[in-house]
C-alpha atoms as a PDB file:
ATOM      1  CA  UNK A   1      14.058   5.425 -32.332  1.00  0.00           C
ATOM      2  CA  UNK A   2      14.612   3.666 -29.394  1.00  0.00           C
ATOM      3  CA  UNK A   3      13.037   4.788 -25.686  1.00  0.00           C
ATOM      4  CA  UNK A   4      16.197   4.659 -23.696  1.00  0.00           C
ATOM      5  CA  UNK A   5      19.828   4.177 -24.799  1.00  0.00           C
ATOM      6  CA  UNK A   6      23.214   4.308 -23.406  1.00  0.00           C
ATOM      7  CA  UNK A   7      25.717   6.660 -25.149  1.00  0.00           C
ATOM      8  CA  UNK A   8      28.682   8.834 -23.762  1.00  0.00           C
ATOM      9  CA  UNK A   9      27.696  12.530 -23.500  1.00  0.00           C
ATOM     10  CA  UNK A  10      30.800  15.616 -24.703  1.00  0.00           C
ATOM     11  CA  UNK A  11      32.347  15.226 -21.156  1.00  0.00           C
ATOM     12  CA  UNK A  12      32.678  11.336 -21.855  1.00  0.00           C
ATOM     13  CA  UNK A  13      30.744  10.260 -19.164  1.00  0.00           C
ATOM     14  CA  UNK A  14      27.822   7.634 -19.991  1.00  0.00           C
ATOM     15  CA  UNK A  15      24.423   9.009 -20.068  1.00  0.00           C
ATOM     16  CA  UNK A  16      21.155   7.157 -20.406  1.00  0.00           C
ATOM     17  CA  UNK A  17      18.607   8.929 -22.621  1.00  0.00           C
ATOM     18  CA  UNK A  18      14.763   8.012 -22.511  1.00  0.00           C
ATOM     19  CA  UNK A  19      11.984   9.745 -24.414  1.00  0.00           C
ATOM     20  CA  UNK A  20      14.628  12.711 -25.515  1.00  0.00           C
ATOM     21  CA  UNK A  21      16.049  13.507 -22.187  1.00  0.00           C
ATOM     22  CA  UNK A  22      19.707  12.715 -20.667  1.00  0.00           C
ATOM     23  CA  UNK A  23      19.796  11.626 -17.140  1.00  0.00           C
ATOM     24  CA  UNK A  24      24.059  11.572 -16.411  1.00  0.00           C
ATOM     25  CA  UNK A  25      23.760   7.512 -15.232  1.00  0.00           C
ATOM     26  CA  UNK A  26      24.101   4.136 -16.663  1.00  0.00           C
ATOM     27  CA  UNK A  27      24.099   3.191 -12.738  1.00  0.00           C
ATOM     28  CA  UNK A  28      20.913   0.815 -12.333  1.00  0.00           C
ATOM     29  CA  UNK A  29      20.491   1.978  -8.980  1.00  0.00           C
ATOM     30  CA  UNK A  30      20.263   5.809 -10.068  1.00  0.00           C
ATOM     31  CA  UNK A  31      18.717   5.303 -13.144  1.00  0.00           C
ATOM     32  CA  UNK A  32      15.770   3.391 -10.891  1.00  0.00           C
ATOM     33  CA  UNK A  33      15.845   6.081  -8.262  1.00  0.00           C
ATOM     34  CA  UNK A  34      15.066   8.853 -11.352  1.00  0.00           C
ATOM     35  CA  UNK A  35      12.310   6.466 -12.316  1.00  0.00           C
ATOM     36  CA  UNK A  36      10.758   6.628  -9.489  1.00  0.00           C
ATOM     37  CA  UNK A  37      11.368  10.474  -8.408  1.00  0.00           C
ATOM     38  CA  UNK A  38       9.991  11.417 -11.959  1.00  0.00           C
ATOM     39  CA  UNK A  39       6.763   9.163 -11.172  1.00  0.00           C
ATOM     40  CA  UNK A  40       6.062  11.054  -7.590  1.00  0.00           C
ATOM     41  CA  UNK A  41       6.739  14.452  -9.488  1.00  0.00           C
ATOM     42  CA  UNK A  42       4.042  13.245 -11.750  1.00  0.00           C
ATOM     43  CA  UNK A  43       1.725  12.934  -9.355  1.00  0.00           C
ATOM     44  CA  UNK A  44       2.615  16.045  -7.347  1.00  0.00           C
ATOM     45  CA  UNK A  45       1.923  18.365 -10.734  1.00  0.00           C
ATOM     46  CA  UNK A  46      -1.215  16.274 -11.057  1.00  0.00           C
ATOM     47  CA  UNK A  47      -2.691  16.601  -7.331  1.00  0.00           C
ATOM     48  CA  UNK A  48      -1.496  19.615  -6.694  1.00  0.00           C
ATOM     49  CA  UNK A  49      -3.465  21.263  -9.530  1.00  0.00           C
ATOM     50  CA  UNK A  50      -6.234  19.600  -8.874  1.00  0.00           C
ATOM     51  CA  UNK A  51      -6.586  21.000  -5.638  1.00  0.00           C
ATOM     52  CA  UNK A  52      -5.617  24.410  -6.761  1.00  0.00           C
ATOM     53  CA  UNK A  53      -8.930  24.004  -9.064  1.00  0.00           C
ATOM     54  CA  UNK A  54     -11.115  22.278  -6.884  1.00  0.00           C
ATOM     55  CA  UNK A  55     -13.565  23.780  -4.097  1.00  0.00           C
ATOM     56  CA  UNK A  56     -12.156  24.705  -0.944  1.00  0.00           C
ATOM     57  CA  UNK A  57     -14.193  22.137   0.882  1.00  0.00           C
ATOM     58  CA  UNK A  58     -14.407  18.894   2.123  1.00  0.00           C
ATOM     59  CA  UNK A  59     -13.515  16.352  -0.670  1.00  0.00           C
ATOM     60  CA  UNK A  60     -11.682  16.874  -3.349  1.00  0.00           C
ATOM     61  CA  UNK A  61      -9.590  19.602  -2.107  1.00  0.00           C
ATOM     62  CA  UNK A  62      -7.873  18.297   1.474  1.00  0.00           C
ATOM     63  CA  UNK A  63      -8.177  14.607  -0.778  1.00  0.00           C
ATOM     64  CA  UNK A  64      -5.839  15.683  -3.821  1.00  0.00           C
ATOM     65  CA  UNK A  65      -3.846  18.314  -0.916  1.00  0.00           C
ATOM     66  CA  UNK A  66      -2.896  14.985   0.968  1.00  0.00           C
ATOM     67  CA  UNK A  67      -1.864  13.126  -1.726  1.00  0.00           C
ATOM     68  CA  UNK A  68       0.363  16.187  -2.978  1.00  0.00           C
ATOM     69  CA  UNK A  69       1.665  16.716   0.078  1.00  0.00           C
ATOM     70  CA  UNK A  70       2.382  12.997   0.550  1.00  0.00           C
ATOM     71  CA  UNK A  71       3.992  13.003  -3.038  1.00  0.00           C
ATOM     72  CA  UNK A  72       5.949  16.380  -2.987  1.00  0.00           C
ATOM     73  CA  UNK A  73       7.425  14.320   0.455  1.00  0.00           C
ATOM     74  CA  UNK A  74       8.594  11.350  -2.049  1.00  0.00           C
ATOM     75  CA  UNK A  75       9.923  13.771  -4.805  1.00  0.00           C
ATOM     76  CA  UNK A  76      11.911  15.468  -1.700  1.00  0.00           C
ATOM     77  CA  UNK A  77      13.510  12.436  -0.280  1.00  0.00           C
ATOM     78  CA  UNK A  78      14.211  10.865  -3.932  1.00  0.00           C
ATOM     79  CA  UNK A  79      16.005  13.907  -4.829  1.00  0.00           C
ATOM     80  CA  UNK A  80      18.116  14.179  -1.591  1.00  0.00           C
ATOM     81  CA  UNK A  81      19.025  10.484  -2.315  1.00  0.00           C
ATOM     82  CA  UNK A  82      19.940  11.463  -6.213  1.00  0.00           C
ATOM     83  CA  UNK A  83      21.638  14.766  -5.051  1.00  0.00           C
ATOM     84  CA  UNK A  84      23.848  12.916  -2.631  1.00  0.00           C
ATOM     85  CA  UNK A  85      25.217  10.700  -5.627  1.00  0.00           C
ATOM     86  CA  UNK A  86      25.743  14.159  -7.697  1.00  0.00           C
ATOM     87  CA  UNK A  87      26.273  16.602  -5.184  1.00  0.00           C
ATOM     88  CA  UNK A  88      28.652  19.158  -7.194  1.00  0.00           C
ATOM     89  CA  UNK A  89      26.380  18.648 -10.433  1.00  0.00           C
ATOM     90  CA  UNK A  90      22.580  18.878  -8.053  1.00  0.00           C
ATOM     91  CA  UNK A  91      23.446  20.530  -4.936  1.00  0.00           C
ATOM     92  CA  UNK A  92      21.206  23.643  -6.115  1.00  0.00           C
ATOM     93  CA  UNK A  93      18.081  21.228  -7.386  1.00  0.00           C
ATOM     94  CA  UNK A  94      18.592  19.744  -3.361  1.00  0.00           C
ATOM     95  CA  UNK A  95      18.173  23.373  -2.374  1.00  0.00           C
ATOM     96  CA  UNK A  96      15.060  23.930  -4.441  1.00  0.00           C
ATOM     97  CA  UNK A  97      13.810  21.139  -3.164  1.00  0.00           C
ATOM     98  CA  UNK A  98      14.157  21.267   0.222  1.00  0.00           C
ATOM     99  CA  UNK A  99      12.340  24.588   0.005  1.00  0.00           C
ATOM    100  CA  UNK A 100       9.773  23.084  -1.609  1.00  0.00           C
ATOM    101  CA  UNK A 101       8.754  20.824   0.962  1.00  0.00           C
ATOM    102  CA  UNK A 102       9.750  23.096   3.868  1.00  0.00           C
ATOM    103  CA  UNK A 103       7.089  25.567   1.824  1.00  0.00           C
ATOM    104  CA  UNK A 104       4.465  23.045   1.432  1.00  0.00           C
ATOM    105  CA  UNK A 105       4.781  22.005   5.289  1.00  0.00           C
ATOM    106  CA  UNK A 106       4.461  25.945   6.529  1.00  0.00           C
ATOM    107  CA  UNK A 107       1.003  25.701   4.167  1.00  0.00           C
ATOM    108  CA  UNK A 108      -0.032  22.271   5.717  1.00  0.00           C
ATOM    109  CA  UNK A 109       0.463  22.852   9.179  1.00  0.00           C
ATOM    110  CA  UNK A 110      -1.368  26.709   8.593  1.00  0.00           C
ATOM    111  CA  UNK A 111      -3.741  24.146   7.090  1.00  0.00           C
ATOM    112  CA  UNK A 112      -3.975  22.201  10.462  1.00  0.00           C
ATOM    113  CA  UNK A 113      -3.557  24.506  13.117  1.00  0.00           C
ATOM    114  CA  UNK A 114      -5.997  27.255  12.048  1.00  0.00           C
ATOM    115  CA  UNK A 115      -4.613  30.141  13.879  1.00  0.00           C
ATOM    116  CA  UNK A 116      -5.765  33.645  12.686  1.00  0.00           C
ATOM    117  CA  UNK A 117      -4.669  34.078   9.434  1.00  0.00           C
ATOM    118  CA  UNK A 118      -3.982  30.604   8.220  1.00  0.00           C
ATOM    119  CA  UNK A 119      -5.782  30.839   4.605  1.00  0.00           C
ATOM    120  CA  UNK A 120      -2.996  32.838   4.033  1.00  0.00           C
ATOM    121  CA  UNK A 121      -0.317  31.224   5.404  1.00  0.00           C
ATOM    122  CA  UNK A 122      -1.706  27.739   3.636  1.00  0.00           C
ATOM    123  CA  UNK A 123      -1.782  29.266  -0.007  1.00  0.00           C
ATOM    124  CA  UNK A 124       1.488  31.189   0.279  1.00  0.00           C
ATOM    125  CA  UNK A 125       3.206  27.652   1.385  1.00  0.00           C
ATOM    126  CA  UNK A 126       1.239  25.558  -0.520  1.00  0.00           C
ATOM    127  CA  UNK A 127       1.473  27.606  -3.932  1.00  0.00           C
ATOM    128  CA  UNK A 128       5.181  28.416  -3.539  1.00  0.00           C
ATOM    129  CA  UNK A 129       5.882  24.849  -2.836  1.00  0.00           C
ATOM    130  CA  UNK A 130       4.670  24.259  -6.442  1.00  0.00           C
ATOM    131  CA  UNK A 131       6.675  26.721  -8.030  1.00  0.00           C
ATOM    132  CA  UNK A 132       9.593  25.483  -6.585  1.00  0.00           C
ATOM    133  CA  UNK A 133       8.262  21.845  -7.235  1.00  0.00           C
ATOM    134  CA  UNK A 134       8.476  23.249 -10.922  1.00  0.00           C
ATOM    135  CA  UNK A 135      11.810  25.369 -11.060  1.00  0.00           C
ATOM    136  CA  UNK A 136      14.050  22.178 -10.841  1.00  0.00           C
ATOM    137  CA  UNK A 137      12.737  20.251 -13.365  1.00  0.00           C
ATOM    138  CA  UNK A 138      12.972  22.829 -16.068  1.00  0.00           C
ATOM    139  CA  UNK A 139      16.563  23.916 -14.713  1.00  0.00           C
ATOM    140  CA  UNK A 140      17.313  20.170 -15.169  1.00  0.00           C
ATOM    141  CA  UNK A 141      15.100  19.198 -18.047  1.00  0.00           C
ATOM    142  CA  UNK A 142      14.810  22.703 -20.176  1.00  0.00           C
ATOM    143  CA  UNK A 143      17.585  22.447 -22.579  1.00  0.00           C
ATOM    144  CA  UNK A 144      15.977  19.235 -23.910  1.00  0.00           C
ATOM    145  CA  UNK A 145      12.352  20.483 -23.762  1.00  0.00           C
ATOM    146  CA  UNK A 146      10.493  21.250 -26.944  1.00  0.00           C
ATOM    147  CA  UNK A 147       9.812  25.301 -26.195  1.00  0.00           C
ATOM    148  CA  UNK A 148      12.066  25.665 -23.495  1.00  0.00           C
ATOM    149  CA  UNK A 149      15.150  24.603 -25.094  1.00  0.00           C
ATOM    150  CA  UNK A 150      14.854  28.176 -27.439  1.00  0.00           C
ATOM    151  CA  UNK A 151      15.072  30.007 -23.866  1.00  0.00           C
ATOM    152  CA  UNK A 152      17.388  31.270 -22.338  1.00  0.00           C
ATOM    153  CA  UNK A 153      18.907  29.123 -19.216  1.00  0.00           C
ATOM    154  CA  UNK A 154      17.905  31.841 -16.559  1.00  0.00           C
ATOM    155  CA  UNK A 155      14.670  31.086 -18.003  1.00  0.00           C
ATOM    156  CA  UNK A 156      14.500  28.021 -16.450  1.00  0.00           C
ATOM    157  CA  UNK A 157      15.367  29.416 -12.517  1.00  0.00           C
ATOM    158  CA  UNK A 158      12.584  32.344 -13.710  1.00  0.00           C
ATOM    159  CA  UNK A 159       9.628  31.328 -15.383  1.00  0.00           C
ATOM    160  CA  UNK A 160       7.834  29.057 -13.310  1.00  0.00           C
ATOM    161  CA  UNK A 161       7.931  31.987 -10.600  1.00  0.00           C
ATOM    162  CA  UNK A 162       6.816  34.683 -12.856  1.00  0.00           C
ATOM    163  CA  UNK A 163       4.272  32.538 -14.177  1.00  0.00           C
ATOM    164  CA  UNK A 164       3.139  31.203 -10.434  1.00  0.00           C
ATOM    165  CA  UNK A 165       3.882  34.744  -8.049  1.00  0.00           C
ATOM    166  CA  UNK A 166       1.002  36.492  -9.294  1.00  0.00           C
ATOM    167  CA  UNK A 167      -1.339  33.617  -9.281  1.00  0.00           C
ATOM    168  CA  UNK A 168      -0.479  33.241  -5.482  1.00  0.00           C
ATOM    169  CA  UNK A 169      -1.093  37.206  -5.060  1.00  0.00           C
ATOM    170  CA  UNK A 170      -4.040  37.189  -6.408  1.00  0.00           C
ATOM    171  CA  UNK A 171      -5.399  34.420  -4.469  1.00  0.00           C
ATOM    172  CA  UNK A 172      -3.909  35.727  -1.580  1.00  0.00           C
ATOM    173  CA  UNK A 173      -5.845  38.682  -2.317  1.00  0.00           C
ATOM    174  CA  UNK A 174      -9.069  37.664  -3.998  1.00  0.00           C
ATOM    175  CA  UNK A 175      -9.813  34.220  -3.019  1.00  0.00           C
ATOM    176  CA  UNK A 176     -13.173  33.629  -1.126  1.00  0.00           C
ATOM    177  CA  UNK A 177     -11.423  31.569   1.892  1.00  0.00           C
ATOM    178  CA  UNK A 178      -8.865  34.462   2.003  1.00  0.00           C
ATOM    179  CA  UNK A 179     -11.355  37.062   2.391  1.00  0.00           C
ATOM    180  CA  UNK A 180     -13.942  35.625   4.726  1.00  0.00           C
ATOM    181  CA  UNK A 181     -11.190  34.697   7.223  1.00  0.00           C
ATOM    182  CA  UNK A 182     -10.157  38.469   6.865  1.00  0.00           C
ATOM    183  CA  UNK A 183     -14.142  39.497   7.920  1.00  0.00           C
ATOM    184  CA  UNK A 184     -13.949  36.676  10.981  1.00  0.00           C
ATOM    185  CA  UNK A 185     -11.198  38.419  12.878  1.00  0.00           C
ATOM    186  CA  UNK A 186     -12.692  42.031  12.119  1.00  0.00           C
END
């Protein structure tokens, strides 16, 4: 079975599939643009959860932070590119996405600035950026994904937020960063 081929989808328009999954292009200039967004998503679910499971300290943490916020930043740009050439098909993935990133900059500049309360500003940014870093690629990608393709569609727009919501409560209301800021301004 080959990686990638060229066949025309039920609507007749050409579609490239690689490793299972149809991207709506034979355009070289799309189908390189994908390439790339799907790289810098890579490394966005990578980094950011390392630094979800790493120390909140110097090192590892503000290290793989950077390069997710650096690489959520690509994935943003790529996708305003690819929703401009789709609009009516991707305007709502452009949404998602530009709430990502406007997320994940409310958590960096917390992050940066420091004022009272930040730790809770930065995880409510930074974790909700990742859910919605998440949300478009199944609502994109879930009808050709092993498990997700027996859901439901509304599955895809739910899921990674039921899933990632109470994670970000309970950090927002357990974690040790969270709570010793809370003690500071007592």
């Amino acid at each position: 079975m080959p990686v990638a081929s060229v066949s025309p989808d039920v609507t007749s328009q050409a579609v490239t599939v690689v490793a299972g999954l149809s991207i709506p292009s034979t355009s070289p200039l799309f189908l390189g643009l994908v390439a790339l967004h799907v790289l810098a998503g890579i490394v966005c679910v990578v980094a950011g959860a390392v630094a979800m499971l790493s120390p909140k300290a110097p090192g590892r943490h503000p290290a793989a932070g950077a390069v997710y916020f650096w690489g959520l930043a690509a994935v943003f740009a790529l996708a305003s590119a690819l929703s401009a050439m789709r609009w009516t098909e991707d305007a709502d993935l452009f949404v998602l996405g530009a709430l990502a990133f406007a997320s994940a900059v409310l958590g960096r500049t917390a992050r940066r600035r420091r004022r009272r309360g930040w730790p809770r500003w930065h995880i409510a940014g930074m974790g909700t950026s990742y859910v919605l870093l998440l949300t478009p690629f199944y609502v994109d990608n879930g009808k050709s994904l092993l498990i997700w393709r027996a859901l439901p569609p509304i599955a895809y727009w739910l899921l990674p937020a039921t899933i990632g919501l109470p994670l970000i409560v309970h950090a927002l209301l357990r974690h040790p960063v969270v709570r010793q800021e809370g003690e500071r301004s007592i």
